[in-house]
C-alpha atoms as a PDB file:
ATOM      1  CA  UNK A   1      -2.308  -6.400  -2.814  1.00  0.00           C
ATOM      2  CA  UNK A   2      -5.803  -7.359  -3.187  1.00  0.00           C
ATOM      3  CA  UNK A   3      -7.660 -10.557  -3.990  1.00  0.00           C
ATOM      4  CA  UNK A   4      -7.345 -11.636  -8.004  1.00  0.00           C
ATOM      5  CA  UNK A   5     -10.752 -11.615  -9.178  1.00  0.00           C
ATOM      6  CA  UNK A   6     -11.515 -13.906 -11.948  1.00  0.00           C
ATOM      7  CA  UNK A   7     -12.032 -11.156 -14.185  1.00  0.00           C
ATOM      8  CA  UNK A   8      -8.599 -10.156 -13.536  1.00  0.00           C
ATOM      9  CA  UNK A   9      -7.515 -13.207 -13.868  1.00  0.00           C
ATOM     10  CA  UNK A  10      -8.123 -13.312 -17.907  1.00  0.00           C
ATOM     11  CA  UNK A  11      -6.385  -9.890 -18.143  1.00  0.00           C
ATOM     12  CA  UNK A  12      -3.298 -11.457 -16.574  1.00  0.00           C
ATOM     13  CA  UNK A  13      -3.518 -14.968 -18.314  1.00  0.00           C
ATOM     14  CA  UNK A  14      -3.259 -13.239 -21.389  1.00  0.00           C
ATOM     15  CA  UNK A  15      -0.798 -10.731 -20.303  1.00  0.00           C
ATOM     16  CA  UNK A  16       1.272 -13.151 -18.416  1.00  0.00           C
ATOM     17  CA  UNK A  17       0.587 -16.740 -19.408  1.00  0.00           C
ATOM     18  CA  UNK A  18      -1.003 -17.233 -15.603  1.00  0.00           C
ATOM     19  CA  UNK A  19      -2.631 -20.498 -14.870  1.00  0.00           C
ATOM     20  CA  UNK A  20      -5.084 -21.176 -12.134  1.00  0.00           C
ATOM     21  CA  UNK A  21      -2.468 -22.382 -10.176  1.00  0.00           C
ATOM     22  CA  UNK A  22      -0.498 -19.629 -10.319  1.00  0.00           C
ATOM     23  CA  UNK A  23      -3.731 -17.640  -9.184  1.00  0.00           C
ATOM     24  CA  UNK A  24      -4.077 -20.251  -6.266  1.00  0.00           C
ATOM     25  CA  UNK A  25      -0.475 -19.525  -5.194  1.00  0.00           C
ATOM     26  CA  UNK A  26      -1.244 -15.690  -5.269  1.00  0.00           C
ATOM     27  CA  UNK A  27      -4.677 -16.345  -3.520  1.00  0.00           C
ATOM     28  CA  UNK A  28      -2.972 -18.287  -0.434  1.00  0.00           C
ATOM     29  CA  UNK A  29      -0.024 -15.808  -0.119  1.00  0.00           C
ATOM     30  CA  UNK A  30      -2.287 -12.297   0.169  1.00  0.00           C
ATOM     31  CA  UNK A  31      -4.263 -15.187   2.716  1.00  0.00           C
ATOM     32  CA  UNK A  32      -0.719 -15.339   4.641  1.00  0.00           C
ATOM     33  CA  UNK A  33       2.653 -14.609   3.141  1.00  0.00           C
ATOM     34  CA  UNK A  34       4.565 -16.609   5.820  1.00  0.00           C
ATOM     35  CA  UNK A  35       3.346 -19.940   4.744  1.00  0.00           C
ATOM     36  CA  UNK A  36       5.965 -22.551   4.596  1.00  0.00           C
ATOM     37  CA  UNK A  37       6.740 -23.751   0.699  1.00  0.00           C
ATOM     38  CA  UNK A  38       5.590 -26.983   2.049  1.00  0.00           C
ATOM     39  CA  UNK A  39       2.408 -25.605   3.231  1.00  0.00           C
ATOM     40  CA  UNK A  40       1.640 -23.530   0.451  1.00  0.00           C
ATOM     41  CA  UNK A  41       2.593 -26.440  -2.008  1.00  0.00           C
ATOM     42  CA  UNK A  42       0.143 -28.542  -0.200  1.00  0.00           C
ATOM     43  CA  UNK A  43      -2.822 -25.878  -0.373  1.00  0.00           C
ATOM     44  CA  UNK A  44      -2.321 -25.388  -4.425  1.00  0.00           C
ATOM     45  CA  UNK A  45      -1.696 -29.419  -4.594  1.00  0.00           C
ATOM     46  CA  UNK A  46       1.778 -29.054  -6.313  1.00  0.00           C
ATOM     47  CA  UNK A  47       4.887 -30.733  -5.193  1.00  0.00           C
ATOM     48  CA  UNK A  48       7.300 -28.550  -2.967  1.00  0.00           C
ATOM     49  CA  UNK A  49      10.174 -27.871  -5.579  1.00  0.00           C
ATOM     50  CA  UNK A  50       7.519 -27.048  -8.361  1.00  0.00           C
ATOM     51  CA  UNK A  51       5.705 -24.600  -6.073  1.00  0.00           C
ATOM     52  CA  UNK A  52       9.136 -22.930  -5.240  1.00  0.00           C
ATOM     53  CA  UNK A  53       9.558 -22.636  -8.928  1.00  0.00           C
ATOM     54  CA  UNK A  54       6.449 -21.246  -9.515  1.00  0.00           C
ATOM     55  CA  UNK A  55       6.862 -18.767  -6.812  1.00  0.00           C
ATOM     56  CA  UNK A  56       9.947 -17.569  -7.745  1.00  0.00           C
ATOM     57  CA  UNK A  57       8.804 -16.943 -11.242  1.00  0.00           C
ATOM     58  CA  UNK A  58       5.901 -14.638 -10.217  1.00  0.00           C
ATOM     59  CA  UNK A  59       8.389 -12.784  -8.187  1.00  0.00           C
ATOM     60  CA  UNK A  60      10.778 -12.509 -11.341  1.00  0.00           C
ATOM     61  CA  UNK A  61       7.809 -11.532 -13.135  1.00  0.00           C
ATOM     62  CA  UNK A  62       7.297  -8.621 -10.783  1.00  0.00           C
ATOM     63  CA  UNK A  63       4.082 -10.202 -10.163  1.00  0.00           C
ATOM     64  CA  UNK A  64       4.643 -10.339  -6.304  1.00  0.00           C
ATOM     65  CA  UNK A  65       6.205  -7.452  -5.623  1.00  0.00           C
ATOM     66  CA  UNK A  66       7.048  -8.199  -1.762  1.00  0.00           C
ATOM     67  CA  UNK A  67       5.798  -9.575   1.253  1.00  0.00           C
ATOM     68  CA  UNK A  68       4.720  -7.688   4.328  1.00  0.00           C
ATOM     69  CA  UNK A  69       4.038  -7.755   7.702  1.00  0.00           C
ATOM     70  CA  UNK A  70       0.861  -5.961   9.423  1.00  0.00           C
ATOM     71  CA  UNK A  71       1.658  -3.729  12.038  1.00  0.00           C
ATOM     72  CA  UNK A  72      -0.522  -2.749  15.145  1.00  0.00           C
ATOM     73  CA  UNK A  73      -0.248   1.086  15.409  1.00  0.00           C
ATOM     74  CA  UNK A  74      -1.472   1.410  18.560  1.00  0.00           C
ATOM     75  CA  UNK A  75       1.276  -1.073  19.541  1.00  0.00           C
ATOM     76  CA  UNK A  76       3.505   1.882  18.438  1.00  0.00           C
ATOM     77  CA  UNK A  77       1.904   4.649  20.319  1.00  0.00           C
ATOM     78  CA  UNK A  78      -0.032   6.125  17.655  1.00  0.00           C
ATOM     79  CA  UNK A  79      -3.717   6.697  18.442  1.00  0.00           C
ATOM     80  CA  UNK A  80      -4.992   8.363  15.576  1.00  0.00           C
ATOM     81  CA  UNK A  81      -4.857   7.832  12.030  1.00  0.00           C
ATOM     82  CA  UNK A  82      -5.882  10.326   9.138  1.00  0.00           C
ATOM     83  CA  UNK A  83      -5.917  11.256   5.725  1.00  0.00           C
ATOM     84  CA  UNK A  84      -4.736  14.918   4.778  1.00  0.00           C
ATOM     85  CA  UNK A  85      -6.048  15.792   0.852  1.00  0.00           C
ATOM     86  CA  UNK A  86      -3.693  18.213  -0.426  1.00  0.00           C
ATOM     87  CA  UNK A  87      -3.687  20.425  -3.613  1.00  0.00           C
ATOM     88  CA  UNK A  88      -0.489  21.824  -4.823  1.00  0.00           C
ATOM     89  CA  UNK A  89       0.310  25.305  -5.922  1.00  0.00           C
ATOM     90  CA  UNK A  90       1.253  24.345  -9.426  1.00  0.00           C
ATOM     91  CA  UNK A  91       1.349  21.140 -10.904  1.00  0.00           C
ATOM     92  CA  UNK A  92       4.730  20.777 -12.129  1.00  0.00           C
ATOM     93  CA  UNK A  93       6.735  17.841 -12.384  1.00  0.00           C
ATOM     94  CA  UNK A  94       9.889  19.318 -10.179  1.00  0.00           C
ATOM     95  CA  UNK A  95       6.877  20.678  -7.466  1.00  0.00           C
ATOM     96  CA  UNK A  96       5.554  17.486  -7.411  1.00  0.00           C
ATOM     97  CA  UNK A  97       8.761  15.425  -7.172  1.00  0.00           C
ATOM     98  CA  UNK A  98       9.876  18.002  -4.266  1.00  0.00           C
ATOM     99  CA  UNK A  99       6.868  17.517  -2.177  1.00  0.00           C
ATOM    100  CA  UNK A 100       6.551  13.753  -2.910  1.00  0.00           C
ATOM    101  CA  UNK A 101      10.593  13.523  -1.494  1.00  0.00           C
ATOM    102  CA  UNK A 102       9.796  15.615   1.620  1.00  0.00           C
ATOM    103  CA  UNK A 103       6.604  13.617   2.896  1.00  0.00           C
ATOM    104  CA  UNK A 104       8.281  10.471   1.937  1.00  0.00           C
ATOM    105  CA  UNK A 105      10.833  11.413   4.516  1.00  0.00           C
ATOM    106  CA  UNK A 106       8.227  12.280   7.464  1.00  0.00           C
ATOM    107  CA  UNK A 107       7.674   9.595  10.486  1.00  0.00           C
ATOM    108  CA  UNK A 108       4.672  10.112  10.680  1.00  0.00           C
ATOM    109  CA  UNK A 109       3.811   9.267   7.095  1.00  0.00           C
ATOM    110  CA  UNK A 110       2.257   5.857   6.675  1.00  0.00           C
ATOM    111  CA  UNK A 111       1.373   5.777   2.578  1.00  0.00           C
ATOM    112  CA  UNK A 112       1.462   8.651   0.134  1.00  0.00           C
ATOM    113  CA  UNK A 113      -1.061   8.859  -2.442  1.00  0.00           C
ATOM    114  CA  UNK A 114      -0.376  10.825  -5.708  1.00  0.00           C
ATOM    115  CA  UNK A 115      -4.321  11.237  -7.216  1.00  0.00           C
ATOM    116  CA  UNK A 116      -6.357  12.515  -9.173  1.00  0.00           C
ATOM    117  CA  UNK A 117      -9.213  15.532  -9.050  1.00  0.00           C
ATOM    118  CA  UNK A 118      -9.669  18.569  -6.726  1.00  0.00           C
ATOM    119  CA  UNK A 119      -6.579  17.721  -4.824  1.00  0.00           C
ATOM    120  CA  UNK A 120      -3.388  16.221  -5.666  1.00  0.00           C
ATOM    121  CA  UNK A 121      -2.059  13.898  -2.682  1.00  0.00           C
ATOM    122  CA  UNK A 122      -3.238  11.636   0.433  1.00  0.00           C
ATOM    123  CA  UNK A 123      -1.103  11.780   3.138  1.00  0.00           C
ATOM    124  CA  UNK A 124      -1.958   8.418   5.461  1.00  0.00           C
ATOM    125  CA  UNK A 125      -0.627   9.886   8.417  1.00  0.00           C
ATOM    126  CA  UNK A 126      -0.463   7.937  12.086  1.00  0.00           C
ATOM    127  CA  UNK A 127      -0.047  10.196  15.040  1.00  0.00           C
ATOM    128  CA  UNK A 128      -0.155   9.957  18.787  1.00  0.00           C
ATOM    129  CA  UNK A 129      -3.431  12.413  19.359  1.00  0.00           C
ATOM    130  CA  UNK A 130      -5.026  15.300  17.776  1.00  0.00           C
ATOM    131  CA  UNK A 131      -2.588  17.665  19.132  1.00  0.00           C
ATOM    132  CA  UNK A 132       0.074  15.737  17.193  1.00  0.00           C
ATOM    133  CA  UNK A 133      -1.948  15.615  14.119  1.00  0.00           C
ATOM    134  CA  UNK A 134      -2.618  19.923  14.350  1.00  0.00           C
ATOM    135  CA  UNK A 135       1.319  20.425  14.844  1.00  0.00           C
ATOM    136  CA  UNK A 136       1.988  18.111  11.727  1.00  0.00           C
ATOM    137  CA  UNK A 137       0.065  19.456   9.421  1.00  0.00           C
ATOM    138  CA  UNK A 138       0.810  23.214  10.788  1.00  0.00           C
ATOM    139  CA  UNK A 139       4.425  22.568  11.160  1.00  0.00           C
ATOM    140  CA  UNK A 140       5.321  20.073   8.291  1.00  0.00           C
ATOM    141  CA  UNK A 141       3.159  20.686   5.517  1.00  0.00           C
ATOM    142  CA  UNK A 142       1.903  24.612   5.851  1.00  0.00           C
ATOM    143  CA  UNK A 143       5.518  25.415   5.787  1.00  0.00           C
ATOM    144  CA  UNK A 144       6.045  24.504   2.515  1.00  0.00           C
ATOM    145  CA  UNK A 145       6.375  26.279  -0.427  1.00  0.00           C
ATOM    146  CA  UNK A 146       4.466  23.523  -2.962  1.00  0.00           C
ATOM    147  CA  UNK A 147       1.250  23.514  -0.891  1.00  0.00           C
ATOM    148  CA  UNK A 148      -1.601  25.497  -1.100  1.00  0.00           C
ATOM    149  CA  UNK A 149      -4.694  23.671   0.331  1.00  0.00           C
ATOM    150  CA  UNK A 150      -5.319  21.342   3.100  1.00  0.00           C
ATOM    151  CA  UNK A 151      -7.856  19.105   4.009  1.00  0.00           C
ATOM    152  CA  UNK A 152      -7.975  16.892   6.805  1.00  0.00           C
ATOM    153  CA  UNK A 153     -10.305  13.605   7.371  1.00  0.00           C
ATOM    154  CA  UNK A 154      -9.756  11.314  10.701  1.00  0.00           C
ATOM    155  CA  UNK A 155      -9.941   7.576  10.219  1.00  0.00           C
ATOM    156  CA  UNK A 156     -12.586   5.782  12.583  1.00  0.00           C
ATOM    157  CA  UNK A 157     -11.520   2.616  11.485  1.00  0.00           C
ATOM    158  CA  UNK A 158      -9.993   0.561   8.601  1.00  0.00           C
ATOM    159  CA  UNK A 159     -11.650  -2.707   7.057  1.00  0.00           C
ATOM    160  CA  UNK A 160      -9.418  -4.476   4.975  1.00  0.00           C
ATOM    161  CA  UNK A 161     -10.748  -6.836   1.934  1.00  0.00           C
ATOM    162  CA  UNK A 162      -9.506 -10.237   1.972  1.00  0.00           C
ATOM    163  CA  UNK A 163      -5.753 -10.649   1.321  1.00  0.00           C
ATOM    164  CA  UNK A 164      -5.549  -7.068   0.557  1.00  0.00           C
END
């Protein structure tokens, strides 16, 4: 999720009926997710049982979708990270859903992107080496019937904005 600019923050005021405080209590949890309901009551200057409300109603709302934890993937073994653009045969919905289903289903599968333009999905992908990232994308996506193009770029590194 990233940081609620203030620009957004009139879209979703009038969308939602958001306050500022509301926006605070988003802006500290994208900060850190794992604060206390104490702590984060004390950071938006609301009492605890109001800030519980509060948070509870954003997540009703579908505003906060979920928290997350931040993995080290190097901690897991993998070593390199990349981003594989690929353009589908046709663009039907059943092709789409089918290929969409299989990735989904892949270890080494990190985030799919559906876009749009000259190709048709991102495949974050998080391998041990190179050798592992030639034998995926020979071995799980050549083989399959939906794809027609691939295009691989390596990630160097990743800078993330603030809370995002």
């Amino acid at each position: 999720m990233k940081n609620v600019s203030s620009e957004e923050n009139a879209v979703a005021t009038r969308s939602a009926n958001l306050d500022e405080t509301d926006f605070e209590i988003l802006r500290q949890l994208q900060n850190n997710a794992r604060l206390s309901n104490k702590d984060l009551a004390e950071r938006v200057g609301l009492a605890p049982s109001t800030t519980l409300v509060r948070t509870r109603q954003l997540e009703r709302a579908g505003i906060i979708r979920g928290y997350h934890a931040s993995i080290n993937p190097a901690a897991l073994g993998i070593g390199l990270q990349a981003l594989i653009a690929v353009r589908l045969r046709e663009h039907t919905a059943a092709g789409v859903a089918s290929f969409q289903d299989y990735v989904l289903g892949l270890a080494e599968v990190m985030r799919l992107y559906h876009v749009a333009g000259a190709n048709d999905f991102l495949v974050h992908v998080g391998v041990r080496d190179s050798d592992a990232l030639r034998d995926f994308a020979m071995n799980a996506l050549t083989t399959r019937p939906e794809v027609a193009h691939l295009e691989t770029g390596l990630i160097f590194s990743c800078v993330q904005a603030a809370g995002g």
